[in-house]
C-alpha atoms as a PDB file:
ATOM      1  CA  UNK A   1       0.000   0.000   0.000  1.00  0.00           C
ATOM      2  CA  UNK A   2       2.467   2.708   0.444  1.00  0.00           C
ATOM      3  CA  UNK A   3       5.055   1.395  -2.272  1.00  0.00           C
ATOM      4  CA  UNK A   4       1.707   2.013  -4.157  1.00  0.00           C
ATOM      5  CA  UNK A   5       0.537   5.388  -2.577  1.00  0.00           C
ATOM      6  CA  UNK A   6       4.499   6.869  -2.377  1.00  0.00           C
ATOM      7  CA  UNK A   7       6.517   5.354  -5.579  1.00  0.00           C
ATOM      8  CA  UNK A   8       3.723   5.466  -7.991  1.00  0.00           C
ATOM      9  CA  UNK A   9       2.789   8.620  -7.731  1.00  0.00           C
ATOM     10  CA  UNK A  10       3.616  12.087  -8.592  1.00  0.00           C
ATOM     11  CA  UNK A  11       2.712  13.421  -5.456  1.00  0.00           C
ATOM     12  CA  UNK A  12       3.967  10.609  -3.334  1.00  0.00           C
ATOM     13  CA  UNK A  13       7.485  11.058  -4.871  1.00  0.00           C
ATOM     14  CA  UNK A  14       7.730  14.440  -4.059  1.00  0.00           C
ATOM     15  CA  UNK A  15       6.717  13.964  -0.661  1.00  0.00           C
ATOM     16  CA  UNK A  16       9.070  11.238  -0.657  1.00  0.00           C
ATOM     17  CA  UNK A  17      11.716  13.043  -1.633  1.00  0.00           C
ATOM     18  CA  UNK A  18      10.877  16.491   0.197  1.00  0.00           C
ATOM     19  CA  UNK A  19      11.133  14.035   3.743  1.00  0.00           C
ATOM     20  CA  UNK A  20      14.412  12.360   2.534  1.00  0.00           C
ATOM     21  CA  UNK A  21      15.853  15.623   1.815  1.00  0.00           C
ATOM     22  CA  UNK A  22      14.727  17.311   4.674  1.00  0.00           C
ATOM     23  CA  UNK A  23      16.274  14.165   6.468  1.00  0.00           C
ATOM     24  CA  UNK A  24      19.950  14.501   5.226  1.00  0.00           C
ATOM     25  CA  UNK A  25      19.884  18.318   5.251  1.00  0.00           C
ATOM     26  CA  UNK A  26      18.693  18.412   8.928  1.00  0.00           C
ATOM     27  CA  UNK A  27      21.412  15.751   9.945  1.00  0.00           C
ATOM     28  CA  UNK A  28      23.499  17.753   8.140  1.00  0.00           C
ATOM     29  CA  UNK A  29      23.129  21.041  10.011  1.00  0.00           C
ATOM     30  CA  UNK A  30      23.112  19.283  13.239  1.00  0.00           C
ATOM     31  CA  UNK A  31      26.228  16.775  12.351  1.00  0.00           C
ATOM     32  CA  UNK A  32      29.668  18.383  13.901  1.00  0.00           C
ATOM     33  CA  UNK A  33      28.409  21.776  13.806  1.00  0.00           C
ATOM     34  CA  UNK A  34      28.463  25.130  15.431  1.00  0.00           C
ATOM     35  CA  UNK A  35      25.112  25.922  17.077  1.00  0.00           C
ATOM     36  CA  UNK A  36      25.845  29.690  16.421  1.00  0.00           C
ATOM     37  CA  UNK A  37      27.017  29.699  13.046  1.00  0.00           C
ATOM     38  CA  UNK A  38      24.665  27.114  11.906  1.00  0.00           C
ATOM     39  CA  UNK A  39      21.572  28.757  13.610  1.00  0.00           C
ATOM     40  CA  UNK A  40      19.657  29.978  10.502  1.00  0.00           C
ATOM     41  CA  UNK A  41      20.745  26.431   8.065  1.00  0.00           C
ATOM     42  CA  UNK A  42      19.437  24.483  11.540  1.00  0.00           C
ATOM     43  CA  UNK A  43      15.907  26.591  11.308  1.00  0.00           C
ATOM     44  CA  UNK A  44      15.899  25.955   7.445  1.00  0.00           C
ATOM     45  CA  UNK A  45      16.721  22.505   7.252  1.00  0.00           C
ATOM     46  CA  UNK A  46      14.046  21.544  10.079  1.00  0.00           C
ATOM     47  CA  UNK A  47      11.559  23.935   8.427  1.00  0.00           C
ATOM     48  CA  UNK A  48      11.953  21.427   5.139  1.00  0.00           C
ATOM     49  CA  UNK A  49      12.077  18.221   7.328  1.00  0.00           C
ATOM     50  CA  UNK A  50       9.056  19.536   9.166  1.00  0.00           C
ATOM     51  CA  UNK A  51       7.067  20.310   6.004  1.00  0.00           C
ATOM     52  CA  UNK A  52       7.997  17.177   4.066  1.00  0.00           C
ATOM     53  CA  UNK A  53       6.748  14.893   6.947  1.00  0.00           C
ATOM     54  CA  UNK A  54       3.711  16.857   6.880  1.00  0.00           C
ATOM     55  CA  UNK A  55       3.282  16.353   3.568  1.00  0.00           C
ATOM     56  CA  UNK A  56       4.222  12.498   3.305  1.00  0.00           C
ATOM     57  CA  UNK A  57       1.695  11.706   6.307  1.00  0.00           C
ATOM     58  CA  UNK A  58      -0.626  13.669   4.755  1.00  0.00           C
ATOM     59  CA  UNK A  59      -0.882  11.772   1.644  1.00  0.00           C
ATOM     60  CA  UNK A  60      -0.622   8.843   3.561  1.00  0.00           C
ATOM     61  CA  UNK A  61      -3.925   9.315   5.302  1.00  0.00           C
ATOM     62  CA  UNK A  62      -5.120  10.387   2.044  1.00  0.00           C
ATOM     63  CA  UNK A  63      -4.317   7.341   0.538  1.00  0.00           C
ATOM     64  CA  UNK A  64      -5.976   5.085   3.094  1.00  0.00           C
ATOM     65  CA  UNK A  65      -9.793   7.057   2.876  1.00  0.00           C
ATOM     66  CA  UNK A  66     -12.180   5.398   0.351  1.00  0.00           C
ATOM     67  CA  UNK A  67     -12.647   6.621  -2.658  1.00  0.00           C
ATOM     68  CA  UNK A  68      -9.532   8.558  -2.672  1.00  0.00           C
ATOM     69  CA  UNK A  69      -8.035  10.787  -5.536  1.00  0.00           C
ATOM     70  CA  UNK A  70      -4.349  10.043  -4.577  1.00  0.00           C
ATOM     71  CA  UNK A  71      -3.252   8.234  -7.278  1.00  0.00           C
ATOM     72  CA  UNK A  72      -2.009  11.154  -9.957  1.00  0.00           C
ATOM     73  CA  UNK A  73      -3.047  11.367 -13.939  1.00  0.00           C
ATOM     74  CA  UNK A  74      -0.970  12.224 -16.409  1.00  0.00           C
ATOM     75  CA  UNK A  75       2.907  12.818 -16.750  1.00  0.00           C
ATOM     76  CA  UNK A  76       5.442  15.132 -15.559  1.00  0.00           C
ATOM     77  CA  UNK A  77       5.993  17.532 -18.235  1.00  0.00           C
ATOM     78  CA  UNK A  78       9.326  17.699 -18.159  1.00  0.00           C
ATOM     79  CA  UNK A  79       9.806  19.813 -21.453  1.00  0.00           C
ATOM     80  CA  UNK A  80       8.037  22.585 -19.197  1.00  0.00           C
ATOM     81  CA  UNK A  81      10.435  21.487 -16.140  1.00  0.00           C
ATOM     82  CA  UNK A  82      13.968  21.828 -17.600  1.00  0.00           C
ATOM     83  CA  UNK A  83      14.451  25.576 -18.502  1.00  0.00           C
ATOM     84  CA  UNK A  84      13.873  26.027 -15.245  1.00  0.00           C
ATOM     85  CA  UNK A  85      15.942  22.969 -13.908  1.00  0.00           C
ATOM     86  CA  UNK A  86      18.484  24.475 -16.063  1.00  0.00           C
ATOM     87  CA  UNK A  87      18.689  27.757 -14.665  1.00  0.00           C
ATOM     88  CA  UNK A  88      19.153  26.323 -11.247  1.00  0.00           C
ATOM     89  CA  UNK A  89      21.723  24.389 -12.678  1.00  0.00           C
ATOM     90  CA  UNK A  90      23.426  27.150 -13.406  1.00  0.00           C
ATOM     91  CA  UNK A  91      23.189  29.108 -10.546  1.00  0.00           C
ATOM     92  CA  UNK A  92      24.931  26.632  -8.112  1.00  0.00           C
ATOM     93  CA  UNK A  93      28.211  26.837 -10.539  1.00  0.00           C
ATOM     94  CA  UNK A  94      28.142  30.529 -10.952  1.00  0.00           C
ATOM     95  CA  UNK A  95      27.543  31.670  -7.512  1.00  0.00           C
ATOM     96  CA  UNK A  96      30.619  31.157  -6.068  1.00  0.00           C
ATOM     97  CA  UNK A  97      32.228  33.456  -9.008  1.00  0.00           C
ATOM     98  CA  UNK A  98      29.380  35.932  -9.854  1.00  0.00           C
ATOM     99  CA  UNK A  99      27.975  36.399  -5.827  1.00  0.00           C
ATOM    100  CA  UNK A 100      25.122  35.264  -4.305  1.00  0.00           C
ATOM    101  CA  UNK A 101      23.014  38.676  -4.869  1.00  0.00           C
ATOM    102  CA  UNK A 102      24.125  38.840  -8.662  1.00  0.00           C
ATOM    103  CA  UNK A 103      23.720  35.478  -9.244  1.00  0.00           C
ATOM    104  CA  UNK A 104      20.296  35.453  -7.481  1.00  0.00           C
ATOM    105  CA  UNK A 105      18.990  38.432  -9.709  1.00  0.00           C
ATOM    106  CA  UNK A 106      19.816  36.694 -12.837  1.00  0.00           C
ATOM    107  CA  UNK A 107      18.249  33.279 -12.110  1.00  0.00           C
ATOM    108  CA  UNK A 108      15.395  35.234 -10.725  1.00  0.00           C
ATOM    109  CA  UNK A 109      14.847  36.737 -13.751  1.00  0.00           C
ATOM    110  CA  UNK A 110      15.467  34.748 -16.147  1.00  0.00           C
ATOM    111  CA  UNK A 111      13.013  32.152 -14.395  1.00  0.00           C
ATOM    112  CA  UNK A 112      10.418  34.679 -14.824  1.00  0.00           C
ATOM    113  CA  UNK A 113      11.102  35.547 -18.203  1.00  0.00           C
ATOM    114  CA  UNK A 114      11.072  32.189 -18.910  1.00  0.00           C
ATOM    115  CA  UNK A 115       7.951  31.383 -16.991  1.00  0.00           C
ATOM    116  CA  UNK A 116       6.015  34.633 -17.121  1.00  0.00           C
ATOM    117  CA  UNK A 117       3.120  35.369 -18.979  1.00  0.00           C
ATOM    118  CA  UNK A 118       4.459  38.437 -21.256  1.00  0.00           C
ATOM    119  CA  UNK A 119       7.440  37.875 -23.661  1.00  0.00           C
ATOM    120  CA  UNK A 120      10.703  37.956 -22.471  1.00  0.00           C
ATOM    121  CA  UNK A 121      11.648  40.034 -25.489  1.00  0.00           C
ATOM    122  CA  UNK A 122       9.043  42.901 -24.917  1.00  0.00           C
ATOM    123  CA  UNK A 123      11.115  45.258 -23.132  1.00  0.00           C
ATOM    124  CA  UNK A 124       8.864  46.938 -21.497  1.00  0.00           C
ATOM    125  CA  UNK A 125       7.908  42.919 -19.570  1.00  0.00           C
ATOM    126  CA  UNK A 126      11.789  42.818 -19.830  1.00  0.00           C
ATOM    127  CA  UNK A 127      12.504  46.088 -17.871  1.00  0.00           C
ATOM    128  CA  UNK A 128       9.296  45.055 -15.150  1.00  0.00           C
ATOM    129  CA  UNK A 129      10.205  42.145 -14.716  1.00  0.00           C
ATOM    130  CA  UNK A 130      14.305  43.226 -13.861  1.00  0.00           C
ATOM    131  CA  UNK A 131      12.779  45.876 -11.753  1.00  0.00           C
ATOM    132  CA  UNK A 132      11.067  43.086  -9.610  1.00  0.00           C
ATOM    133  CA  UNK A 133      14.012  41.522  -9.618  1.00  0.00           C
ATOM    134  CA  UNK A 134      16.159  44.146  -8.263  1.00  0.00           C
ATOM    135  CA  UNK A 135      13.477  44.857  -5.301  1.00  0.00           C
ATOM    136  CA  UNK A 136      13.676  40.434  -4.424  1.00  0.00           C
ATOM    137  CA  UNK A 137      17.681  41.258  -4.191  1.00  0.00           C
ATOM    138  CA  UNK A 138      17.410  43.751  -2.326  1.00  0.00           C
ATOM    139  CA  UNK A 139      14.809  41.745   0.389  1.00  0.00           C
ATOM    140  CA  UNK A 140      17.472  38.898  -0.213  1.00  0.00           C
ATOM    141  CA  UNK A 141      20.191  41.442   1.070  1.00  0.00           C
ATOM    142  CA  UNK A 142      18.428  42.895   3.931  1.00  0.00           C
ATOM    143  CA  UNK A 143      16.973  39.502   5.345  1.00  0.00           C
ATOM    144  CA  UNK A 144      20.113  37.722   4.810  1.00  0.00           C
ATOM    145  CA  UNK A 145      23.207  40.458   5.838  1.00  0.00           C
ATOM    146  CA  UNK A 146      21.253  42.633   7.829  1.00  0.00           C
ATOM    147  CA  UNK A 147      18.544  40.958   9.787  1.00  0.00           C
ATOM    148  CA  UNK A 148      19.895  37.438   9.616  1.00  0.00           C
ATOM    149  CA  UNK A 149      23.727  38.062   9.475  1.00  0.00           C
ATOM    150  CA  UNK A 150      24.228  35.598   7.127  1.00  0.00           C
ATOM    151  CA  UNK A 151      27.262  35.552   5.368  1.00  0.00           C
ATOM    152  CA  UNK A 152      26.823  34.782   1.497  1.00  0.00           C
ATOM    153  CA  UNK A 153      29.532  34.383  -1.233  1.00  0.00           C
ATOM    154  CA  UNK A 154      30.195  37.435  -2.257  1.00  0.00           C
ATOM    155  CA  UNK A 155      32.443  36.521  -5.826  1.00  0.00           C
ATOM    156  CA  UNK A 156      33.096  39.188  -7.637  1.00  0.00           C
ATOM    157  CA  UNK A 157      30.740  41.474  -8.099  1.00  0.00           C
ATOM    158  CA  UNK A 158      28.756  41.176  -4.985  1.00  0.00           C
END
């Protein structure tokens, strides 16, 4: 029943996956660690280990009432998927060079221009949409230096 409910599933995979994650990224924060410096990755990675068990018991009791609609339809559309996988790709092996708040900005929007409604050759959209992004950087900044004191890479540009 839950090989059924977890593995054959879209849903159950990605609660699956969102527990097992949260798993090795909790142990991970926790494992030989500074409590001080490793404060806000702690509060993060039990935040996703929290939220993934909620959502893998959750479809578990889901699974077990009658009549049920756990069992998903369809495929993963994974020509819709990959741009953005892509981009997040990317990301990880720039940041270290670019910055994190440089870096950030571009993935943010290029994910928007890729997944937004308007045309990311309009450049009206175009300037909008880099305007947005500049205003998510700068909430990046402030929660993360300022209110957090979280140390990012800083590469560089920034």
């Amino acid at each position: 029943m839950i090989y059924k409910t977890v593995m054959r599933t879209t849903q159950g995979g990605a609660a699956f996956f969102a527990l097992l994650l949260g798993i090795i990224f909790t142990a991970s924060a926790y494992w030989n660690t500074d409590a001080e410096v490793y404060l806000f990755p702690r509060i993060a990675a039990g935040l996703m280990l929290l939220l993934g068990l909620i959502q893998f018991i959750g479809l578990l009791l889901d699974s077990r009432r009658p009549g049920s609609q756990t069992v998903a339809t369809g495929k993963i559309n994974w020509r819709a998927l990959l741009p953005g996988i892509a981009v997040g790709a990317v990301y990880v092996m720039v940041m270290e060079q670019l910055g994190f708040y440089v870096s950030s900005f571009a993935a943010f929007v290029m994910i928007v221009s890729i997944y937004g409604k308007r045309s990311a050759f309009n450049p009206r959209a175009f300037a909008r949409k880099a305007l947005i992004g500049l205003v998510f950087t700068l909430i990046l900044y402030l929660l993360f230096w300022k209110l957090l004191n979280v140390r990012t890479p800083t590469g560089l540009l920034f």
